[in-house]
Protein backbone atom coordinates (compact mmCIF):
# COMPACT_ATOMS: atom_id res chain seq x y z
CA UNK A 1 107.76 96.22 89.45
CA UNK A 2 106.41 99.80 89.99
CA UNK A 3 104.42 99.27 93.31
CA UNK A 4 104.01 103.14 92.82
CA UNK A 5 102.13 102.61 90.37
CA UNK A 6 100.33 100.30 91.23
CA UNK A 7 99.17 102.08 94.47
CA UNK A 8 97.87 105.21 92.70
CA UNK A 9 95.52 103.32 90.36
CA UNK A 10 94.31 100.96 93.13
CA UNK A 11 93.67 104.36 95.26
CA UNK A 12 91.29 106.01 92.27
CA UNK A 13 89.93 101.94 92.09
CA UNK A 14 88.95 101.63 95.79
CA UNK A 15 88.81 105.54 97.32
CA UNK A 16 84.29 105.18 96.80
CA UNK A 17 84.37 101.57 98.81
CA UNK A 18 87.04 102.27 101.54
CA UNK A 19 87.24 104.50 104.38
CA UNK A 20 90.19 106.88 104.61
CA UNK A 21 90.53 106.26 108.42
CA UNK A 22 92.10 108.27 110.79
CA UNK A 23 95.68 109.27 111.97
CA UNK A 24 95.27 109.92 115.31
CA UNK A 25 98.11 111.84 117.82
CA UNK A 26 98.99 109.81 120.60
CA UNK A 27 100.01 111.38 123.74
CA UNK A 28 100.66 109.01 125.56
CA UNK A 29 103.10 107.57 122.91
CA UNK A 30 104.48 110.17 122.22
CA UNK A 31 105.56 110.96 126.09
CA UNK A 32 106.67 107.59 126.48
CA UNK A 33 108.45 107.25 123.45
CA UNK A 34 110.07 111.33 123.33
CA UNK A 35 108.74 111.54 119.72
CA UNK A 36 105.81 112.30 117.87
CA UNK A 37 103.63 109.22 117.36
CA UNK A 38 100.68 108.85 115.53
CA UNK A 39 98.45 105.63 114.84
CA UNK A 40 96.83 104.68 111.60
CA UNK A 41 93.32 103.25 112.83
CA UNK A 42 93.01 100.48 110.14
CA UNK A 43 91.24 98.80 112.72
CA UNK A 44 88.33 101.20 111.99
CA UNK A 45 88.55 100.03 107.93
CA UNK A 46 85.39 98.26 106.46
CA UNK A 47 85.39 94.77 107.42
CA UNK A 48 87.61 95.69 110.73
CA UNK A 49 91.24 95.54 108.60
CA UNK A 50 93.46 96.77 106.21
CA UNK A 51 92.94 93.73 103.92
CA UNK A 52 89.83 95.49 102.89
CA UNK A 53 92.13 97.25 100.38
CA UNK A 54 93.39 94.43 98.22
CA UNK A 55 90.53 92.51 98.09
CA UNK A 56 88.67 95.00 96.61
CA UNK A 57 91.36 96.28 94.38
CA UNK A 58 91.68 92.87 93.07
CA UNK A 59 87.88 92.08 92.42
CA UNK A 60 87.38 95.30 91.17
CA UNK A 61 90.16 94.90 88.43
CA UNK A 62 88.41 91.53 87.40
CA UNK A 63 87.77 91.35 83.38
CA UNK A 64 83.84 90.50 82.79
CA UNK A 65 84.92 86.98 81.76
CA UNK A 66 86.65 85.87 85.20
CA UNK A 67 83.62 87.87 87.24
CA UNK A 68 81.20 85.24 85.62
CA UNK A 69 83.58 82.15 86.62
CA UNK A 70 83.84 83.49 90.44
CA UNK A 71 87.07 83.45 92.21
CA UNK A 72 88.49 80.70 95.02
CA UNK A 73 90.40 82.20 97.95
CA UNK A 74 91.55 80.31 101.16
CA UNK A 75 91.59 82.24 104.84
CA UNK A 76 90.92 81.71 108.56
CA UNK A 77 90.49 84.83 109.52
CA UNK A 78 90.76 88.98 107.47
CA UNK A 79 91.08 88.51 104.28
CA UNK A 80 88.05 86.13 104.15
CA UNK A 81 85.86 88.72 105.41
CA UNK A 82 87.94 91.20 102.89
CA UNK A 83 86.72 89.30 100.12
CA UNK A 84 83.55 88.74 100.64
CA UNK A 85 82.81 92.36 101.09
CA UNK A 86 84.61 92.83 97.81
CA UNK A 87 82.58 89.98 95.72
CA UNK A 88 79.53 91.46 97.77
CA UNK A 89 79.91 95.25 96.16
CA UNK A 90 80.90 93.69 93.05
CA UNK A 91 77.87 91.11 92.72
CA UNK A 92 80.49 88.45 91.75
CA UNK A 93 80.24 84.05 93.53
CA UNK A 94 83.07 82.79 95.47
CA UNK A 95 84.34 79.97 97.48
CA UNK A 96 86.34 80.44 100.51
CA UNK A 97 87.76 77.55 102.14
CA UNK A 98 88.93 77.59 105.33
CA UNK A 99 90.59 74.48 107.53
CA UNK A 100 88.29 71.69 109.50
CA UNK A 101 89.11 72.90 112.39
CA UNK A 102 88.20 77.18 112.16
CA UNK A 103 86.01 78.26 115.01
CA UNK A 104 82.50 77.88 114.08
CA UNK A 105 81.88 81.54 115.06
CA UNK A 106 84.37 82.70 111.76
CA UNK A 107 81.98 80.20 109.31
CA UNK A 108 78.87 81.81 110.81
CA UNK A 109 80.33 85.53 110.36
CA UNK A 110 81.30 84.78 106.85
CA UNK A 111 77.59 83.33 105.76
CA UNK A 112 75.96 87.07 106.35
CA UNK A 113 77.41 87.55 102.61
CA UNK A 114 75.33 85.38 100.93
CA UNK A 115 77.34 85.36 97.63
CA UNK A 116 80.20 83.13 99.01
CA UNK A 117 79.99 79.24 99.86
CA UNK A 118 82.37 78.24 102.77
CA UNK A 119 84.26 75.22 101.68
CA UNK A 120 86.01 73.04 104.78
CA UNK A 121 89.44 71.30 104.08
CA UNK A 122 92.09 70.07 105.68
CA UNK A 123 93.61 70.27 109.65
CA UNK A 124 95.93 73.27 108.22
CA UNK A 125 96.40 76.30 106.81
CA UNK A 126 99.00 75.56 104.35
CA UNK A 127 96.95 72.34 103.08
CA UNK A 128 93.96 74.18 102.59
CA UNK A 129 95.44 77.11 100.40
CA UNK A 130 97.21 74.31 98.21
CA UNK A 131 93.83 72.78 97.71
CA UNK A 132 92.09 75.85 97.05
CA UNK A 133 94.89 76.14 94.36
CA UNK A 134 94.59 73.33 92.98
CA UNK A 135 90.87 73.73 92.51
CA UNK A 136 91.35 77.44 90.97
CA UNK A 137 93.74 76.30 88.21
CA UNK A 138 91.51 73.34 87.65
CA UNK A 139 88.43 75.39 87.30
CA UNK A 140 90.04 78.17 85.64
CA UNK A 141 88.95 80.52 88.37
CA UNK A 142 90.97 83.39 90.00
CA UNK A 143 92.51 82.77 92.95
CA UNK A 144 92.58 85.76 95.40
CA UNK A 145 95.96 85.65 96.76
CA UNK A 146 96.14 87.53 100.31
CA UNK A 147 99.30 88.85 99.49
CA UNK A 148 101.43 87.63 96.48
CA UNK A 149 99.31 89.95 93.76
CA UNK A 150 99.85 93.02 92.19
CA UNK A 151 96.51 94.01 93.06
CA UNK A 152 96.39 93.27 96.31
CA UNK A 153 100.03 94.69 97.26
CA UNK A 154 98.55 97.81 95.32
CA UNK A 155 95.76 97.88 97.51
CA UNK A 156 97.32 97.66 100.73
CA UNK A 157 99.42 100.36 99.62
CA UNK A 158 96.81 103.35 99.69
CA UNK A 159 97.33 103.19 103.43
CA UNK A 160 100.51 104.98 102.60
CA UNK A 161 98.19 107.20 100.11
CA UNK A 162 96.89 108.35 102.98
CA UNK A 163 99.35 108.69 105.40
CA UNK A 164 101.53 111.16 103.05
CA UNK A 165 98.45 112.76 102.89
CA UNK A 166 97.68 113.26 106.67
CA UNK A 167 100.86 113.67 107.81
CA UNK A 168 103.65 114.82 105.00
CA UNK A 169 106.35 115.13 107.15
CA UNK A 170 106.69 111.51 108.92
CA UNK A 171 109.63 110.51 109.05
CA UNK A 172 109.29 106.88 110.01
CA UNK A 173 106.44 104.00 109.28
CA UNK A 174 106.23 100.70 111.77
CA UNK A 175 104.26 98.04 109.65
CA UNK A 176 103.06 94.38 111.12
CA UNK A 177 104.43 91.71 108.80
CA UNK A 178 103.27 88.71 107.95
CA UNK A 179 103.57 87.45 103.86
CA UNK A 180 104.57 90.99 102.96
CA UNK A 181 101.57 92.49 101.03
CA UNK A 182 100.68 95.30 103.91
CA UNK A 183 104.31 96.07 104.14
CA UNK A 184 105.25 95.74 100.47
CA UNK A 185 102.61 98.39 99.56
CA UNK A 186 103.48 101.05 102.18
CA UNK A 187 107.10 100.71 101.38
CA UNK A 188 106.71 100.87 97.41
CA UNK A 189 104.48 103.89 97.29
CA UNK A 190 106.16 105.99 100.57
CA UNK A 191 109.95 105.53 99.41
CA UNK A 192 109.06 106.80 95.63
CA UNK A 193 107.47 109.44 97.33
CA UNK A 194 110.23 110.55 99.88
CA UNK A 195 112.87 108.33 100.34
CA UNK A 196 114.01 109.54 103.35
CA UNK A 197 111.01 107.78 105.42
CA UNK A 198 112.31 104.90 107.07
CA UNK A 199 109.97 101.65 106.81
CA UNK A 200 109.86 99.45 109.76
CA UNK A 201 108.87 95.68 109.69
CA UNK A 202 107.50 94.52 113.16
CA UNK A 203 107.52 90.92 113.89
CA UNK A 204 107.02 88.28 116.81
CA UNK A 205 110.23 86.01 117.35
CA UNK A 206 107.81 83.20 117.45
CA UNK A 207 106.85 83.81 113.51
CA UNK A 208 109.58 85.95 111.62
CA UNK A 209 109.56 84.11 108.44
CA UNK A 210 109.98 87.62 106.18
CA UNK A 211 112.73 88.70 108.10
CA UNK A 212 115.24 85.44 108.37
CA UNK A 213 113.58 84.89 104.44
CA UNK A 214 115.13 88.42 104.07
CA UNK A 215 118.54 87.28 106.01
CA UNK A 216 118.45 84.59 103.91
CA UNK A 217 118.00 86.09 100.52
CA UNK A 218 115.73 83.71 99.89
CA UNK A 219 112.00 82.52 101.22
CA UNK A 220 112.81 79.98 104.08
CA UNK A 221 110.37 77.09 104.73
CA UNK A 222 110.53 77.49 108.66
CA UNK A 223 108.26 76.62 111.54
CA UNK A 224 106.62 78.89 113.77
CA UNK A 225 105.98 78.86 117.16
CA UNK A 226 102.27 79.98 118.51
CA UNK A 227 101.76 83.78 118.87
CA UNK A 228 99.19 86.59 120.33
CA UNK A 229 99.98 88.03 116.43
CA UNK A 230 98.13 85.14 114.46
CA UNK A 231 97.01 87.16 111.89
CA UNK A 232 101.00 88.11 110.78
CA UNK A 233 101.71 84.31 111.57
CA UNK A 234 102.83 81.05 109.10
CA UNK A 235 104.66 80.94 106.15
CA UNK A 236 105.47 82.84 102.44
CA UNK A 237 104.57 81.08 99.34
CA UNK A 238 107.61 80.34 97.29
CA UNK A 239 108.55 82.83 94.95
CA UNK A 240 106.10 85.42 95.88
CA UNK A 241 106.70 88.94 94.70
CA UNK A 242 106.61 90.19 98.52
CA UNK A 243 110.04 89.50 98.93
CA UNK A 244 112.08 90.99 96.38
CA UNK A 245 110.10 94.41 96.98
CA UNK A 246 110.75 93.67 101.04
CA UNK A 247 114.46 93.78 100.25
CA UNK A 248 114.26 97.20 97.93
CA UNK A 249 112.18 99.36 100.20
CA UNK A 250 112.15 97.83 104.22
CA UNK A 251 114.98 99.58 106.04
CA UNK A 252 114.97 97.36 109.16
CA UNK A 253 112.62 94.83 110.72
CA UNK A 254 112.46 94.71 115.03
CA UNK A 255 111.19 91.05 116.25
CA UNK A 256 109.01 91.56 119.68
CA UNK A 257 108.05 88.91 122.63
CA UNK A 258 104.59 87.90 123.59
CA UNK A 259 104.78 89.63 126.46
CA UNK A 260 105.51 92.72 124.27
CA UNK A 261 103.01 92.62 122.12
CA UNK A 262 100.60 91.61 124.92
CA UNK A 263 101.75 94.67 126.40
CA UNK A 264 101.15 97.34 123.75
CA UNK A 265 97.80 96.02 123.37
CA UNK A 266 96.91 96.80 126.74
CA UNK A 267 98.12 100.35 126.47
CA UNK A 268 96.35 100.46 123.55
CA UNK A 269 93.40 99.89 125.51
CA UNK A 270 93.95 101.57 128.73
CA UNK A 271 95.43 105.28 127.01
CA UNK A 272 93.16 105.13 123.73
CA UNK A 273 90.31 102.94 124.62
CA UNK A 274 91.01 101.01 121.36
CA UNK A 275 90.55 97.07 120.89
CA UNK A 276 93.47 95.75 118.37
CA UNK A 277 94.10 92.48 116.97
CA UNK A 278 97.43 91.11 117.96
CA UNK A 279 99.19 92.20 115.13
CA UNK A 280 98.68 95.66 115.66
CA UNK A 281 100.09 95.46 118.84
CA UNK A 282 103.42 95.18 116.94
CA UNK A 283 104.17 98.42 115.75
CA UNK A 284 103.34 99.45 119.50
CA UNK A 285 106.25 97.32 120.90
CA UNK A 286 108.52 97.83 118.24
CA UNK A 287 108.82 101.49 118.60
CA UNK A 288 108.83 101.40 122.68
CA UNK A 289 111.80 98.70 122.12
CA UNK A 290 113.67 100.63 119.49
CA UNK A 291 112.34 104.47 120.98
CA UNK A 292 115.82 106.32 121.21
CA UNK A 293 116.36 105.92 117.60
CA UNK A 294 112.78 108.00 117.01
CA UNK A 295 113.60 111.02 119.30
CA UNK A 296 111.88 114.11 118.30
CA UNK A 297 110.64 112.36 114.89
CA UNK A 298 107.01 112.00 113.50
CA UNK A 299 106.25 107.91 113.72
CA UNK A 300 103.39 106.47 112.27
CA UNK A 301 102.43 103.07 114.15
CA UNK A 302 100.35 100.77 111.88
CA UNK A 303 97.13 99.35 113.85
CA UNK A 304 96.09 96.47 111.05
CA UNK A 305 92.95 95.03 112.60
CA UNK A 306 90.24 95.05 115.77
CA UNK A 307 90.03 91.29 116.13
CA UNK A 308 90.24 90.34 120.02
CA UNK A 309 89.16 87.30 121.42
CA UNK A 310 87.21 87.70 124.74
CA UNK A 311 90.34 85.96 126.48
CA UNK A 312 92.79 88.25 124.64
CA UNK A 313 91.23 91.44 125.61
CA UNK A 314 90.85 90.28 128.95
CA UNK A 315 95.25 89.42 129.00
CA UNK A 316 95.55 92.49 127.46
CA UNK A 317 93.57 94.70 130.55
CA UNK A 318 95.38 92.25 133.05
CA UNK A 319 98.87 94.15 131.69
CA UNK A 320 97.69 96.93 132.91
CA UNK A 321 96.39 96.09 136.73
């Protein structure tokens, strides 16, 4: 697997539809930490996340004959929104289907892209992506994995692209984990490119499925507890590609609390007047856990998405009374 590769081509794919977004110096970080921090705004990307990048990468690399069939995808929450932006640019029909129970307020944000039909099914996650499936193979449609693709670890890779490009000499890169495609990417393309740069994976206790799967050598099925990092939360598919490349390139992984993560969100709000989704928060608490092994070193804290629930954000500011 040459996830190198695979990043460069989905970088001269997506570069026209994607923002490069910013790496911005951190202060306050910085101080608190005694290194040099800097945070990747992906919570600025189109469609407020990095999933942006492998949805569009993937649609994008459709052949004309699986464009006219549409594609089938299954999502509560980022990568729903990621691909219908993508099937929107590339004037291609989908179905999304999301569980019985979503907020109604995720349906209604989804139906601005009139291309894509929201399908309900099931009380879970895991039963709805096994239907949409089940309906893709049966209809000989794509299904738009939302990590365990080529294309869309390839996508979700040019965050590293960029990186390298804004800051050559960092020395260290903390990346939310959830099935592995964010992480997979970054890792595949930075370590070809210098492997000297230490790759972080940052998950809650309450959902570490990648890094016991990792213990494990193998993909555990394993509950998890509820967590401010939903969108990093649940299971892996079995046999998805995410793990083999987790175990070439991902030098450690550091699991954070709730209070933690609720924590770094509300410095994240307080010092850079930025509004993160729980996952981002993270990279945040993993490096002020872990910050003695970073002294004096360029860190690049991954901030994967802006979406805060009213009663999150107001948590979050109560951190910092």
């Amino acid at each position: 697997m040459n996830v190198h590769q695979w990043v460069v081509e989905a970088y001269s794919r997506i570069k026209n539809f994607v923002r490069e977004t910013p790496l911005e110096y951190s202060p306050y970080l910085s101080t608190k930490c005694d290194c040099n921090v800097y945070l990747k705004l992906e919570n600025q990307q189109v469609t407020g996340s990095f999933k942006a990048r492998g949805a569009l990468n993937k649609i994008l690399s459709l052949s004309g004959e699986e464009k006219k069939k549409g594609v089938i995808t299954a999502s509560t929450g980022n990568h729903a929104a990621a691909v219908s932006n993508a099937l929107a640019i590339a004037d291609i029909t989908g179905e999304i289907y999301m569980p019985e129970n979503v907020s109604a307020l995720k349906v209604q944000n989804l139906k601005q892209f009139s291309n894509v039909t929201i399908k309900l099914y099931g009380q879970d996650s895991v039963d709805t992506e096994r239907e949409a499936l089940r309906l893709a193979g049966l209809q000989d449609k794509v299904y738009v994995s939302p990590y365990n693709d080529e294309k869309i670890i390839g996508g979700q890779g040019t965050v590293a692209y960029e990186i390298l490009k804004q800051q050559p000499e960092v020395k260290a890169i903390f990346v939310p984990v959830g099935g592995g495609g964010l992480i997979s990417g970054i890792g595949g393309y930075a370590k070809e490119e210098n492997a000297d740069i230490e790759i972080i994976g940052c998950q809650p206790v309450n959902s570490a499925v990648m890094y016991h799967s990792v213990q494990a050598g193998k993909i555990l099925d394993m509950p998890s507890l509820p967590t401010i990092s939903d969108g990093t939360a649940g299971g892996i598919e079995e046999g998805a590609l995410t793990l083999p490349i987790c175990q070439k390139y991902v030098d450690d992984y550091y699991l954070v609390e709730e209070p933690e993560i609720l924590s770094a969100l509300g410095i994240l709000l307080k010092h850079h007047q930025i509004m993160a989704e729980g996952a981002a928060g993270l990279s945040v608490a993993a490096l002020i856990k872990n910050k003695a092994r970073y002294k004096h070193k360029n860190v690049v804290l991954i901030l994967c998405g802006n979406k805060m629930s009213l009663e999150l954000l107001q948590s979050a500011i109560d951190t910092q009374a």
